[in-house]
N, C-alpha and C. Protein backbone atom coordinates (compact mmCIF):
# COMPACT_ATOMS: atom_id res chain seq x y z
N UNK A 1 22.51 190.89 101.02
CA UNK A 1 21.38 191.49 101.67
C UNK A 1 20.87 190.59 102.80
N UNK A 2 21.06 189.52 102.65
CA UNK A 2 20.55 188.24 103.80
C UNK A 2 21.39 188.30 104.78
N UNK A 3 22.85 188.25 104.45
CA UNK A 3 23.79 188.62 105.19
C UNK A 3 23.04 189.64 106.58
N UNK A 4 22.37 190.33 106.85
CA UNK A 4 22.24 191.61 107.42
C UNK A 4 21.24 191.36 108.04
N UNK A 5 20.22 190.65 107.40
CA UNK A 5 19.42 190.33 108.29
C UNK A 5 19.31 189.69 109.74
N UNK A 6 18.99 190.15 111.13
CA UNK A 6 19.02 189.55 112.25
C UNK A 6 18.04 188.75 112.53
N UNK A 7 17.74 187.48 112.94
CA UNK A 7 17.18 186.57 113.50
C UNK A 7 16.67 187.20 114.98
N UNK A 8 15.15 187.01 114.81
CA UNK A 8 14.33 187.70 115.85
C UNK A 8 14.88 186.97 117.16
N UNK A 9 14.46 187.89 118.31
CA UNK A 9 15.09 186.96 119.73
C UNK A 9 13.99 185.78 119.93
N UNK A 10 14.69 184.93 120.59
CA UNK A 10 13.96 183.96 121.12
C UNK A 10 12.50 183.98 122.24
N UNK A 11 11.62 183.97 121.47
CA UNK A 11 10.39 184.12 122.18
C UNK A 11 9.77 183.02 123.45
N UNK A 12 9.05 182.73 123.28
CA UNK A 12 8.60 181.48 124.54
C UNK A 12 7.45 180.57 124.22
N UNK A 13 7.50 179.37 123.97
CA UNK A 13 6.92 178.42 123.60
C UNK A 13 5.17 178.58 123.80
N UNK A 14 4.37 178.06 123.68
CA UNK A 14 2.62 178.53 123.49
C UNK A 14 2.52 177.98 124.90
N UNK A 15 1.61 178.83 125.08
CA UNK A 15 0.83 178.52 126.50
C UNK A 15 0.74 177.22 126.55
N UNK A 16 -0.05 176.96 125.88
CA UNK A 16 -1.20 175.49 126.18
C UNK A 16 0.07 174.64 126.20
N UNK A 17 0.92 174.64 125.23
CA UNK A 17 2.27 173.64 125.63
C UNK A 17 2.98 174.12 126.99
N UNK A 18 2.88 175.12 127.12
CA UNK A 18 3.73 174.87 129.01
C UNK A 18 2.70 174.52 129.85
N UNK A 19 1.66 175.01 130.16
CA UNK A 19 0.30 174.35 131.09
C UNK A 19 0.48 172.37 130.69
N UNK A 20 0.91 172.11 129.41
CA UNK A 20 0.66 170.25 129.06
C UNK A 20 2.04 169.89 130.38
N UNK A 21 3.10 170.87 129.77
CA UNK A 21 4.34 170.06 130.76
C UNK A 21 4.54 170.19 132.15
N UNK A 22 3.78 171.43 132.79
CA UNK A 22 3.43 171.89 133.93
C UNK A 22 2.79 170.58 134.77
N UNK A 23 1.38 170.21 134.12
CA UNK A 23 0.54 169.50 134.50
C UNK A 23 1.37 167.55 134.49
N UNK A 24 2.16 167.93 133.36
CA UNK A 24 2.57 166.49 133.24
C UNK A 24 3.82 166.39 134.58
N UNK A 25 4.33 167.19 134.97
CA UNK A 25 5.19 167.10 136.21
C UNK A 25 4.49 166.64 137.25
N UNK A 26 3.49 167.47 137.73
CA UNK A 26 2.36 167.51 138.26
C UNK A 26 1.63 166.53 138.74
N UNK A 27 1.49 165.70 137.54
CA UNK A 27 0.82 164.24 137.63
C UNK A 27 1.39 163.26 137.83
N UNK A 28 2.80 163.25 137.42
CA UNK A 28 3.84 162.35 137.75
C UNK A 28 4.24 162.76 139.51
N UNK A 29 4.12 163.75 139.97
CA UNK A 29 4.48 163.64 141.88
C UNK A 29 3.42 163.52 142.01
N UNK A 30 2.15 163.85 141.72
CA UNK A 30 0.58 163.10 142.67
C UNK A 30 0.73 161.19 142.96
N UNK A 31 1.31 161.12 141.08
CA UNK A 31 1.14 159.65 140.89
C UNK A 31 1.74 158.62 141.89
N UNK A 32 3.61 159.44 142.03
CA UNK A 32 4.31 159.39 142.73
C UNK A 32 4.02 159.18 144.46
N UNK A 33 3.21 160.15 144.84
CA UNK A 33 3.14 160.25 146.51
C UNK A 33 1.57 159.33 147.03
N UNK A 34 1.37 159.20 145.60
CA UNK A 34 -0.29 158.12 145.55
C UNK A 34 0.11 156.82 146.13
N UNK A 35 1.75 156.40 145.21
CA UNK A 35 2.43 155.40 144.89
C UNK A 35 3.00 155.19 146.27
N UNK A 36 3.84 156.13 146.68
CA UNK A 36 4.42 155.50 147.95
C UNK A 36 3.53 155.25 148.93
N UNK A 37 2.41 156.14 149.50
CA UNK A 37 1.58 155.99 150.87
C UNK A 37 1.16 154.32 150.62
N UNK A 38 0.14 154.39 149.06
CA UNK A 38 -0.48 152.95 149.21
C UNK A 38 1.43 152.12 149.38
N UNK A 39 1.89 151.78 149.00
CA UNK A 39 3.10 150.63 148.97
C UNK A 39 3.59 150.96 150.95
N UNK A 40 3.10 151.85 151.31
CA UNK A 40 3.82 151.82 152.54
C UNK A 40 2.30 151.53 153.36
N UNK A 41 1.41 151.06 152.65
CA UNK A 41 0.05 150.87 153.27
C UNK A 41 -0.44 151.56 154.15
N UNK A 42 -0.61 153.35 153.62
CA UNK A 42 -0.93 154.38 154.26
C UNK A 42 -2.24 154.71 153.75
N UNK A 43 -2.86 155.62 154.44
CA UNK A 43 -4.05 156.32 153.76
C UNK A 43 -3.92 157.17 152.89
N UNK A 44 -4.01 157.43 151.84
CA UNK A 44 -4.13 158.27 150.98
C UNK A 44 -4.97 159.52 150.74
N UNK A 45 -4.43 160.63 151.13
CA UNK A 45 -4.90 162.01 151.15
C UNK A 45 -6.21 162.21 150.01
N UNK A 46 -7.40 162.55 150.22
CA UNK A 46 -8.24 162.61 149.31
C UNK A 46 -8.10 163.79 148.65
N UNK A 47 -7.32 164.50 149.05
CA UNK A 47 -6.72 165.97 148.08
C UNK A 47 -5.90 165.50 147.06
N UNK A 48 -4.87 164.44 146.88
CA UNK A 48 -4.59 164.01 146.52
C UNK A 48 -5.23 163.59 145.27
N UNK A 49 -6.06 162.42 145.64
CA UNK A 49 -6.83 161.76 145.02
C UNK A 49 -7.71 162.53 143.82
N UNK A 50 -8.39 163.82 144.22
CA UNK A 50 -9.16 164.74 143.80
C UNK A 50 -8.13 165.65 142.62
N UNK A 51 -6.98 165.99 143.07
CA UNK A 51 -6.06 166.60 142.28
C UNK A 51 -5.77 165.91 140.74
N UNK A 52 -5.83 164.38 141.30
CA UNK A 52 -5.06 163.07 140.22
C UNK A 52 -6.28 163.30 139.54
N UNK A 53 -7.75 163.52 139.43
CA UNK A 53 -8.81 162.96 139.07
C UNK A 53 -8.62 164.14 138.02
N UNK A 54 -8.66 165.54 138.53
CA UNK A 54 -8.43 166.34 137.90
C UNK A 54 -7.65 166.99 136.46
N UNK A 55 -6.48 166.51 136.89
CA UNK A 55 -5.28 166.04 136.15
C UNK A 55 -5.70 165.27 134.95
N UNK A 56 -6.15 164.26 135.56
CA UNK A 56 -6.58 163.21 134.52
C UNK A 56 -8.19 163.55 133.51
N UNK A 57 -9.09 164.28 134.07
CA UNK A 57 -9.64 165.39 133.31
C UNK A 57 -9.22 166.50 132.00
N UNK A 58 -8.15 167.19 132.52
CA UNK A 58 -7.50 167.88 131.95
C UNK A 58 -6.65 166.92 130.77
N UNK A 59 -6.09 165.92 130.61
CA UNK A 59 -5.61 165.70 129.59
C UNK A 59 -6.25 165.04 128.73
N UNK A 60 -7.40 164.68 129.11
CA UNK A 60 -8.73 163.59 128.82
C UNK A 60 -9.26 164.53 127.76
N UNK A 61 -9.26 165.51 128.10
CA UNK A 61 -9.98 167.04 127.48
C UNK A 61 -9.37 167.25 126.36
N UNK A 62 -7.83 166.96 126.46
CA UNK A 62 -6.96 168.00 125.19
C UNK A 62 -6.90 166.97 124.30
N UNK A 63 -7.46 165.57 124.74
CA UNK A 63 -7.00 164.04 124.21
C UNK A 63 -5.67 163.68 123.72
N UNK A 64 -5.03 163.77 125.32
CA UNK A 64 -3.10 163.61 125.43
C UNK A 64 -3.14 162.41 125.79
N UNK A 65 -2.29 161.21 125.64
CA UNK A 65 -1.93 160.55 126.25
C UNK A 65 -1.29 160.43 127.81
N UNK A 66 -1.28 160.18 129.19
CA UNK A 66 -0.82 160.37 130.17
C UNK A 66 -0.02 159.20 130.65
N UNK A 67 -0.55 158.00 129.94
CA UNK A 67 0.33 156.86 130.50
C UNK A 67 0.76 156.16 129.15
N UNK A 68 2.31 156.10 129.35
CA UNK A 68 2.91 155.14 127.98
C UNK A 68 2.74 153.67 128.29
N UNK A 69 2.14 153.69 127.10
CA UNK A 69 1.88 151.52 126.18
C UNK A 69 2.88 150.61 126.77
């Protein structure tokens, strides 16, 4: 009888977990383009800046870790 039974299709992972990995891409190219201007001793876009702050809000909120030990 198990035999017969079909295994439901593959559904799609929870919101709030794709918005965490979305955001964690996210924060890693802000961190990223933060990283090169200052090392190339540029000004740094305050959109930028405002985005990272944000970012860093948002995981502050869910109480994620954003930077590894």
């Amino acid at each position: 009888m198990l035999e017969n039974q079909k295994k439901p299709p593959l559904g799609l992972i929870p919101k709030t977990f794709h918005e965490e990995q979305v955001n964690r891409v996210r924060f890693n190219e802000v961190c990223g383009a933060i990283n090169r201007y200052y090392s190339a001793g540029k000004e740094i876009n305050l959109e930028w800046v405002e985005e990272y702050n944000e970012l860093v809000r948002f995981f502050t909120s869910k109480q994620i870790t954003i930077v590894d030990a």
